[in-house]
Protein backbone atom coordinates (compact mmCIF):
# COMPACT_ATOMS: atom_id res chain seq x y z
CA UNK A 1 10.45 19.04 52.99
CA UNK A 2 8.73 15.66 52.42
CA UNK A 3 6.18 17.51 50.32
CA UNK A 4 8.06 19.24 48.18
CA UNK A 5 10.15 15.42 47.54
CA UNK A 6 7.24 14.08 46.87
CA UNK A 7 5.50 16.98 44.78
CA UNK A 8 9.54 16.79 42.62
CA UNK A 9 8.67 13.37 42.04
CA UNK A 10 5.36 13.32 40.98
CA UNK A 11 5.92 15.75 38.37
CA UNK A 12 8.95 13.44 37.30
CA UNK A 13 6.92 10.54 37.10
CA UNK A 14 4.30 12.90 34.76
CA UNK A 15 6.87 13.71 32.32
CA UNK A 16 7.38 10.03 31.87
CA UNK A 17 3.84 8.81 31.69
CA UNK A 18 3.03 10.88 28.24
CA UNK A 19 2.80 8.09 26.30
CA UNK A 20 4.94 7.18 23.62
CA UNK A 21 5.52 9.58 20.75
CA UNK A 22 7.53 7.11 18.76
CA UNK A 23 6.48 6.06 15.65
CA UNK A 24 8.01 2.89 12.99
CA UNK A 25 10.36 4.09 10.77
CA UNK A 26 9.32 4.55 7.17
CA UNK A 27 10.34 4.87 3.91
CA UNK A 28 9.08 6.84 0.92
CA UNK A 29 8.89 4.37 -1.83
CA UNK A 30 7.64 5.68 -5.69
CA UNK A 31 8.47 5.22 -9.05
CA UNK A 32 6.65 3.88 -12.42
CA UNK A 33 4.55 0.92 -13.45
CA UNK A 34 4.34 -0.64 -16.89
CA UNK A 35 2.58 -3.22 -18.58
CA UNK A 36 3.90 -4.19 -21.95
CA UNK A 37 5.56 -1.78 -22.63
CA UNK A 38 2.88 1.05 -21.97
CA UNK A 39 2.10 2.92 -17.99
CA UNK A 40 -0.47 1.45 -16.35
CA UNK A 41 -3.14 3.60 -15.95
CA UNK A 42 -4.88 2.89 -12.66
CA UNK A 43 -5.26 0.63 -10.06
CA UNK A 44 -3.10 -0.23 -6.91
CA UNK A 45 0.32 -1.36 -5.62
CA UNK A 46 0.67 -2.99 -2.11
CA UNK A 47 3.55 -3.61 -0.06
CA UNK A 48 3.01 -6.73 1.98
CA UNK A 49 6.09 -7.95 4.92
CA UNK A 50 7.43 -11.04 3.53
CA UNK A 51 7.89 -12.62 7.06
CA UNK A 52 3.96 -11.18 7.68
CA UNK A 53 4.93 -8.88 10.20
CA UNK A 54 4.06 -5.47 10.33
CA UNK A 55 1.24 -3.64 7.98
CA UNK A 56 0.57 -3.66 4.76
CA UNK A 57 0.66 -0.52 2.65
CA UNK A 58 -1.02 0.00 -0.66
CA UNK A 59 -1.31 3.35 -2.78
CA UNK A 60 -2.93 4.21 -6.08
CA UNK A 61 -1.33 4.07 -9.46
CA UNK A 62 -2.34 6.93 -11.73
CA UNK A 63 -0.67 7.32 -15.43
CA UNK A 64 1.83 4.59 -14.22
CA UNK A 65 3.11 6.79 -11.23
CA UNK A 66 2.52 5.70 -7.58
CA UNK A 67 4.10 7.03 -4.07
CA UNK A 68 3.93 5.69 -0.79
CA UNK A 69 5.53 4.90 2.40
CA UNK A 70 6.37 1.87 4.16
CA UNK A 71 7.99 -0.17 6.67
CA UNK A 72 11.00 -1.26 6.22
CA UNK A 73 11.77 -4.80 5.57
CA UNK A 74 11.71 -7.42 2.03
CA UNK A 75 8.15 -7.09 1.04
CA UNK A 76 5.79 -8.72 -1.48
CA UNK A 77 4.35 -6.39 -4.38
CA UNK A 78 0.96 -7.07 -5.67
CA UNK A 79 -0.31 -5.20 -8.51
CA UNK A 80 -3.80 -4.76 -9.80
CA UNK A 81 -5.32 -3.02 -12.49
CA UNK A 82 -9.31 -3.54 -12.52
CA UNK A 83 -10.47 -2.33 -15.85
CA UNK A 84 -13.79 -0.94 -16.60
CA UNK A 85 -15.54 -3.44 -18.94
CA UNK A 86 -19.23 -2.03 -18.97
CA UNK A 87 -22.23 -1.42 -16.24
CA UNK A 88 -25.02 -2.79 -16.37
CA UNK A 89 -28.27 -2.84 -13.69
CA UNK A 90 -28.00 -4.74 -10.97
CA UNK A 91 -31.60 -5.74 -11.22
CA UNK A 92 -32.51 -6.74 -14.90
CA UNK A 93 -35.61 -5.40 -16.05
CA UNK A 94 -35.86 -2.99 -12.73
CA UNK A 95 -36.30 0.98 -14.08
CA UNK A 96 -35.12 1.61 -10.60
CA UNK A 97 -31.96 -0.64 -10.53
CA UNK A 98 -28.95 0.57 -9.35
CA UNK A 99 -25.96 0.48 -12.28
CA UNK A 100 -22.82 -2.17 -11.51
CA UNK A 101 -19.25 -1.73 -12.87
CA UNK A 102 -18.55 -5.29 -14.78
CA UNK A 103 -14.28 -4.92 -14.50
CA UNK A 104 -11.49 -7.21 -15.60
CA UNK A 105 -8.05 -7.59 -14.27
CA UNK A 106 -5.75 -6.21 -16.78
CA UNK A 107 -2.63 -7.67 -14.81
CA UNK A 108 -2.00 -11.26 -14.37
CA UNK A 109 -2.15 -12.86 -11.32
CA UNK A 110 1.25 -13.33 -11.18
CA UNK A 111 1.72 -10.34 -10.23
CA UNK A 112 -1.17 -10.05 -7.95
CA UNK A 113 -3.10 -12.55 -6.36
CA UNK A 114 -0.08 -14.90 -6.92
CA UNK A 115 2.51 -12.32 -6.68
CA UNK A 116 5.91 -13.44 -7.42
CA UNK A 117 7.46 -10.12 -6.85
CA UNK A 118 9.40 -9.36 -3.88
CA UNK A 119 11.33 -6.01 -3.37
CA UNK A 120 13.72 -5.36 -0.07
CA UNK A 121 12.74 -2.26 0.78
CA UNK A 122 15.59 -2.02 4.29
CA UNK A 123 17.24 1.19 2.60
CA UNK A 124 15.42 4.58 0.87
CA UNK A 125 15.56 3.55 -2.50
CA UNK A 126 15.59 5.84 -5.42
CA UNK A 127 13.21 5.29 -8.12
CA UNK A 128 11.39 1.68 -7.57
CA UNK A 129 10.11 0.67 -10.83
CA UNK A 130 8.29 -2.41 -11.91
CA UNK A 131 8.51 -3.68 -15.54
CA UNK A 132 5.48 -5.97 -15.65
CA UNK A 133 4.82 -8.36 -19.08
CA UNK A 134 2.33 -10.36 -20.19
CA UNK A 135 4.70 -13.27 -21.17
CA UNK A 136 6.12 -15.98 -18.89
């Protein structure tokens, strides 16, 4: 009888010990970028927490479309747009030399590295846009 008690509650105890399945809610965030006007053509969108907890999330932008999913929470959007300026060699006058991308950032760091953006994010939006300009 004791055996069978204790072989009940060690399967019991099993069931419980499988580790948790549970996983942080998230939400599917997309919609457009634009820059003056006009899509943005690459680069990357990142979701950071405001209060810094949690991860950050970032997904491509391609023809001014992006989709991701997040946390959710009031985060801080950074956007960056690293345009191809020209390669060159990494090693002047080396035949062998490997080529380098030479890039500029399209967006201003107001929108970036000093992101001023914030977006809450605590509901499934719809469409989350962002209508960037090049003026103050």
């Amino acid at each position: 009888m004791i055996s069978r008690i204790l072989v009940v509650a060690l399967v019991v105890s099993m069931i419980g010990c499988g580790g948790s399945t549970s996983r942080r809610a998230t939400l599917t965030v997309k919609g457009k970028v634009t820059f003056d006007g006009k899509p943005v053509e690459g680069g990357t969108i990142s979701f950071e927490p405001k209060d810094g907890k949690g991860g950050s999330v970032s997904a491509s932008i391609m023809d001014g479309n992006y989709e991701t999913r997040v946390e959710p929470g009031v985060k801080v959007v950074r956007i960056n747009y690293p345009k191809l300026v020209r390669t060159e060699p990494a090693y002047p006058g080396s035949k062998d030399s490997p080529m380098i991308s030479i890039t500029t950032e399209v967006i201003p760091e107001k929108y970036n590295s000093a992101s001023r953006l914030e977006k809450d994010l605590t509901e499934a939006p719809g469409s989350t846009d962002f209508t960037l300009t090049s003026t103050q």
